[in-house]
C-alpha atoms as a PDB file:
ATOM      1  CA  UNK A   1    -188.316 122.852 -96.779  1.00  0.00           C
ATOM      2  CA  UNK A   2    -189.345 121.272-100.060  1.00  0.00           C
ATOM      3  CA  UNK A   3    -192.959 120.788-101.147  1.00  0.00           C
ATOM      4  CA  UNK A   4    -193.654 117.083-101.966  1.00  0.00           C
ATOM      5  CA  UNK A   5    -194.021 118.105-105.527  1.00  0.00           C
ATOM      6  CA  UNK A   6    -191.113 120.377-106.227  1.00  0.00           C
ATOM      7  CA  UNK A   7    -187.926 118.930-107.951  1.00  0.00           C
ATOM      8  CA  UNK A   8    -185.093 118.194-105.744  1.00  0.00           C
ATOM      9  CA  UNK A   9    -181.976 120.546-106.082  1.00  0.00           C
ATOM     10  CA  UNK A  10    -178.854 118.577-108.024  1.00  0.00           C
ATOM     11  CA  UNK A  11    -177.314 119.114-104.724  1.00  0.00           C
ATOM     12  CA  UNK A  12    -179.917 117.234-102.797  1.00  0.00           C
ATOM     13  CA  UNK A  13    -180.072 113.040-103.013  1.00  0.00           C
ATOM     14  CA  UNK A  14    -182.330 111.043-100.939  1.00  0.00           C
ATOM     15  CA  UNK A  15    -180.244 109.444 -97.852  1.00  0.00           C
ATOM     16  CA  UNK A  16    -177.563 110.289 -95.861  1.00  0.00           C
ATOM     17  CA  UNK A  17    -174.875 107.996 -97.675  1.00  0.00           C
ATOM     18  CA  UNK A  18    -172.208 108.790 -94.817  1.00  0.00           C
ATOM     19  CA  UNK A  19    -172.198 105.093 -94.717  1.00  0.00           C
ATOM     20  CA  UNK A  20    -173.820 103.994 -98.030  1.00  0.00           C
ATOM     21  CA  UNK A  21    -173.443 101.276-100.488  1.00  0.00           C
ATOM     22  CA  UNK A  22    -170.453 100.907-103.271  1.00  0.00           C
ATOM     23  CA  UNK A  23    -172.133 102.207-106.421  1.00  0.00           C
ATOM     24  CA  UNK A  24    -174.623 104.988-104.243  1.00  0.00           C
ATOM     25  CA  UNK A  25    -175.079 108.376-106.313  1.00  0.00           C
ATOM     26  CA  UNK A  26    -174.856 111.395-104.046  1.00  0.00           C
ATOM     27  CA  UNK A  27    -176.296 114.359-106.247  1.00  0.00           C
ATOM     28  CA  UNK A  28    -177.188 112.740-109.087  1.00  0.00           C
ATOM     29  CA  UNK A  29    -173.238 113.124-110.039  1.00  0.00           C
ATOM     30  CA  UNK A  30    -170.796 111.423-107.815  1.00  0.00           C
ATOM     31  CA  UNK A  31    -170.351 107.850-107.738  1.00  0.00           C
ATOM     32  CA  UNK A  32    -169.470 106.562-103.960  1.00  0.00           C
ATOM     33  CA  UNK A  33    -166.633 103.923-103.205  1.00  0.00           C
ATOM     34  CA  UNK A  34    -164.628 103.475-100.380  1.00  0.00           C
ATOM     35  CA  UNK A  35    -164.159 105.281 -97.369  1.00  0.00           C
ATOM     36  CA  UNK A  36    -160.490 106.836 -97.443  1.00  0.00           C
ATOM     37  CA  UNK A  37    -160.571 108.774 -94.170  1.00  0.00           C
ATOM     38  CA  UNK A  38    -162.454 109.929 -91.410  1.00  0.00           C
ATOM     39  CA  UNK A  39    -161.906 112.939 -88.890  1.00  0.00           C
ATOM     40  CA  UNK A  40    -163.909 114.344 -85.590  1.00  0.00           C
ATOM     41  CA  UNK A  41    -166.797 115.610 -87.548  1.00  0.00           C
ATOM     42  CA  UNK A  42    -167.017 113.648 -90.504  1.00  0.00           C
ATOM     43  CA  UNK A  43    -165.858 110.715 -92.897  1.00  0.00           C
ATOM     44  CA  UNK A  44    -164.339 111.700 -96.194  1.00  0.00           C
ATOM     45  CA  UNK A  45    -165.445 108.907 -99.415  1.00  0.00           C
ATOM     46  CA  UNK A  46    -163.834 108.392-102.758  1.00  0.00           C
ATOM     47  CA  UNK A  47    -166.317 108.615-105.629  1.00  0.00           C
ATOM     48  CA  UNK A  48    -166.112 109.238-108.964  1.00  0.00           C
ATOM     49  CA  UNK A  49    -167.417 111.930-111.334  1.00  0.00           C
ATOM     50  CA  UNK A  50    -169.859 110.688-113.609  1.00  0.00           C
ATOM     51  CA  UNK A  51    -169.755 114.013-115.501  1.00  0.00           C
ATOM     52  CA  UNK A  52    -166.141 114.325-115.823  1.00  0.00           C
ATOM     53  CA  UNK A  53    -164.961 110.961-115.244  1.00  0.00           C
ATOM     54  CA  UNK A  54    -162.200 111.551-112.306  1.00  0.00           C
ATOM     55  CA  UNK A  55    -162.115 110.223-108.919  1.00  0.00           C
ATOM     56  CA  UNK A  56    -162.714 113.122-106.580  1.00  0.00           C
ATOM     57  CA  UNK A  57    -163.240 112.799-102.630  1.00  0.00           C
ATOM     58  CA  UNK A  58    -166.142 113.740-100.538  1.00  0.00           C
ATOM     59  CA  UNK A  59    -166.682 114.889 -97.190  1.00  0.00           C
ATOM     60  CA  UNK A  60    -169.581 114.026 -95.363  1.00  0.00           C
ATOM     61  CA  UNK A  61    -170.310 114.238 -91.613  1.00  0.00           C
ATOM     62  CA  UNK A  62    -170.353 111.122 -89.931  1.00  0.00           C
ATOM     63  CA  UNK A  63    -173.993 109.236 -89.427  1.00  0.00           C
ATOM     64  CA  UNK A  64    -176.371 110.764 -86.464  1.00  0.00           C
ATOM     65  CA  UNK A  65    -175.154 114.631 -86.360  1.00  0.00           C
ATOM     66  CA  UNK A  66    -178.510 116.300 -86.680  1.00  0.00           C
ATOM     67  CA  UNK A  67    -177.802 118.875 -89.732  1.00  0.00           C
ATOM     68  CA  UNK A  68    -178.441 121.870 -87.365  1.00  0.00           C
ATOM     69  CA  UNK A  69    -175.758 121.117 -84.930  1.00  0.00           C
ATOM     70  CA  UNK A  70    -173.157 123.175 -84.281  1.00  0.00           C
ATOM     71  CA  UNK A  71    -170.600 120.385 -86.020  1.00  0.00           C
ATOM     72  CA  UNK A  72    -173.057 121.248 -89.628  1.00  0.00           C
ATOM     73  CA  UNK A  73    -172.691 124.703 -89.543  1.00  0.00           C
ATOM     74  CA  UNK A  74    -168.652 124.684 -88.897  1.00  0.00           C
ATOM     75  CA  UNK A  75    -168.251 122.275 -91.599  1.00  0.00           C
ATOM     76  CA  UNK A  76    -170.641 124.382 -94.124  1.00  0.00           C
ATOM     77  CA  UNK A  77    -168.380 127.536 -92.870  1.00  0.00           C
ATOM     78  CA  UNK A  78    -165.085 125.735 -93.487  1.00  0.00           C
ATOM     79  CA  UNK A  79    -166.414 124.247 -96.909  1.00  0.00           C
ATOM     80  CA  UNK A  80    -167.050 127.805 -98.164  1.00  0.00           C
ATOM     81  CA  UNK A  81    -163.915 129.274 -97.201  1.00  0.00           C
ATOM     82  CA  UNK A  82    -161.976 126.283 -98.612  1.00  0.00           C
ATOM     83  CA  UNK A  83    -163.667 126.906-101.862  1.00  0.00           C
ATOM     84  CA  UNK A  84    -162.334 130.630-101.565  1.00  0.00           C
ATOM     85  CA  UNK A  85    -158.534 129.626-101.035  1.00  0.00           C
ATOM     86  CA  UNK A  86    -156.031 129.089-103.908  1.00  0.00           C
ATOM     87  CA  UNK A  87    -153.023 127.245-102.920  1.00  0.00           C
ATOM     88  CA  UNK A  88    -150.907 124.348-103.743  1.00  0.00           C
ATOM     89  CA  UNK A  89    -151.526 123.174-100.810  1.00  0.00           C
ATOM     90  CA  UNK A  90    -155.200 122.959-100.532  1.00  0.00           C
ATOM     91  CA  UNK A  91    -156.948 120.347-102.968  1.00  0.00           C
ATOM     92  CA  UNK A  92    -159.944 122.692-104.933  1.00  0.00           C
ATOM     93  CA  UNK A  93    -163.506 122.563-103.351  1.00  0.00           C
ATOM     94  CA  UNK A  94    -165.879 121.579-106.789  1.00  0.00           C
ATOM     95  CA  UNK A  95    -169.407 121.720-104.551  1.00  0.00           C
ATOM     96  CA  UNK A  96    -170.808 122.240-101.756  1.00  0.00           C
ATOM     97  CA  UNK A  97    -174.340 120.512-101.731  1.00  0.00           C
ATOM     98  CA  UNK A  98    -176.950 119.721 -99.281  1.00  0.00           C
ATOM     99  CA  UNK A  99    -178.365 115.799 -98.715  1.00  0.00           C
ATOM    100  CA  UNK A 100    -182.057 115.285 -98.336  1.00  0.00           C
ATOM    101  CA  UNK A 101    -181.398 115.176 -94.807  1.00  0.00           C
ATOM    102  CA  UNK A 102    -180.054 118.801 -94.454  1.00  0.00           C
ATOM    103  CA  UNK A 103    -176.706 117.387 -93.818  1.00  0.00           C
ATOM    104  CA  UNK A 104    -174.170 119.331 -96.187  1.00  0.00           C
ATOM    105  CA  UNK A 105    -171.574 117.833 -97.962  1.00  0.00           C
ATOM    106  CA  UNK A 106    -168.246 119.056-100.349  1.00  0.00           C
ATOM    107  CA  UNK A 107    -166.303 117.588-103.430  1.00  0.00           C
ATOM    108  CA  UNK A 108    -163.040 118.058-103.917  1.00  0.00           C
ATOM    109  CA  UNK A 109    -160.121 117.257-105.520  1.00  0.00           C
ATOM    110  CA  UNK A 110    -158.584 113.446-104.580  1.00  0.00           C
ATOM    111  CA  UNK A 111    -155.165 113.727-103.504  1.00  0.00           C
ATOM    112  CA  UNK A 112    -153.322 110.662-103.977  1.00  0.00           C
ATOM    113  CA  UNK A 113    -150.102 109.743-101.705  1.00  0.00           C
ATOM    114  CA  UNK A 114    -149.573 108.288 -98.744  1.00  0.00           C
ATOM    115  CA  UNK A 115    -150.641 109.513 -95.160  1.00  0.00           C
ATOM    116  CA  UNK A 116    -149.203 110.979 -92.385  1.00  0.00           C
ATOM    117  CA  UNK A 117    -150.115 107.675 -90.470  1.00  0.00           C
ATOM    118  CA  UNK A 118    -148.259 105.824 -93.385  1.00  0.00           C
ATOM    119  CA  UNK A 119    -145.384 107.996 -93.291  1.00  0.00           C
ATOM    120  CA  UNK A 120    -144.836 107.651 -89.263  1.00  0.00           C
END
């Protein structure tokens, strides 16, 4: 846990934006807009880069789960190993950060196309 007077990580912003505002700036970098999906454990945002200027999406996990429960520690795991994997088939993991709150959160490439709900 942080001191009151150390700096805050880049990776670290000051709510859990799972459900924030247009406009919010998760980790000083990304840009939130629109939710684009959402899953059991989480809710995945479009935002945009504000370093490098492309739309990216991020995965959050949805409001209320505590950052120690079991849900936070399987999406940490799965964030890590999806920034291991190279494949066409798997959009590239740019961060994996931490909110204020000790929830974690990852960028990643924005895949654009329709969904399987769209297809069906």
């Amino acid at each position: 846990m942080m001191s009151d007077d150390a700096e805050p990580h880049p990776s670290q912003c000051s709510n859990p934006l799972s459900s924030g505002a247009h406009g919010e700036l998760l980790a000083g970098r990304y840009e939130l807009a629109e939710q684009i999906g959402s899953g059991g454990m989480g809710v995945v945002r479009r935002a945009r880069d504000t370093l490098f200027d492309p739309d990216v999406a991020i995965k959050l996990l949805k409001p209320g789960v505590p950052a120690d429960a079991p849900a936070a520690v399987r999406f940490r795991v799965e964030a890590a190993i999806t920034g291991q994997l190279q494949h066409p088939g798997i959009p590239p993991a740019y961060e994996l950060g931490t909110l204020s709150n000790g929830q974690p959160f990852s960028a990643m490439k924005l895949v654009k196309g329709d969904t399987l709900r769209e297809l069906l």
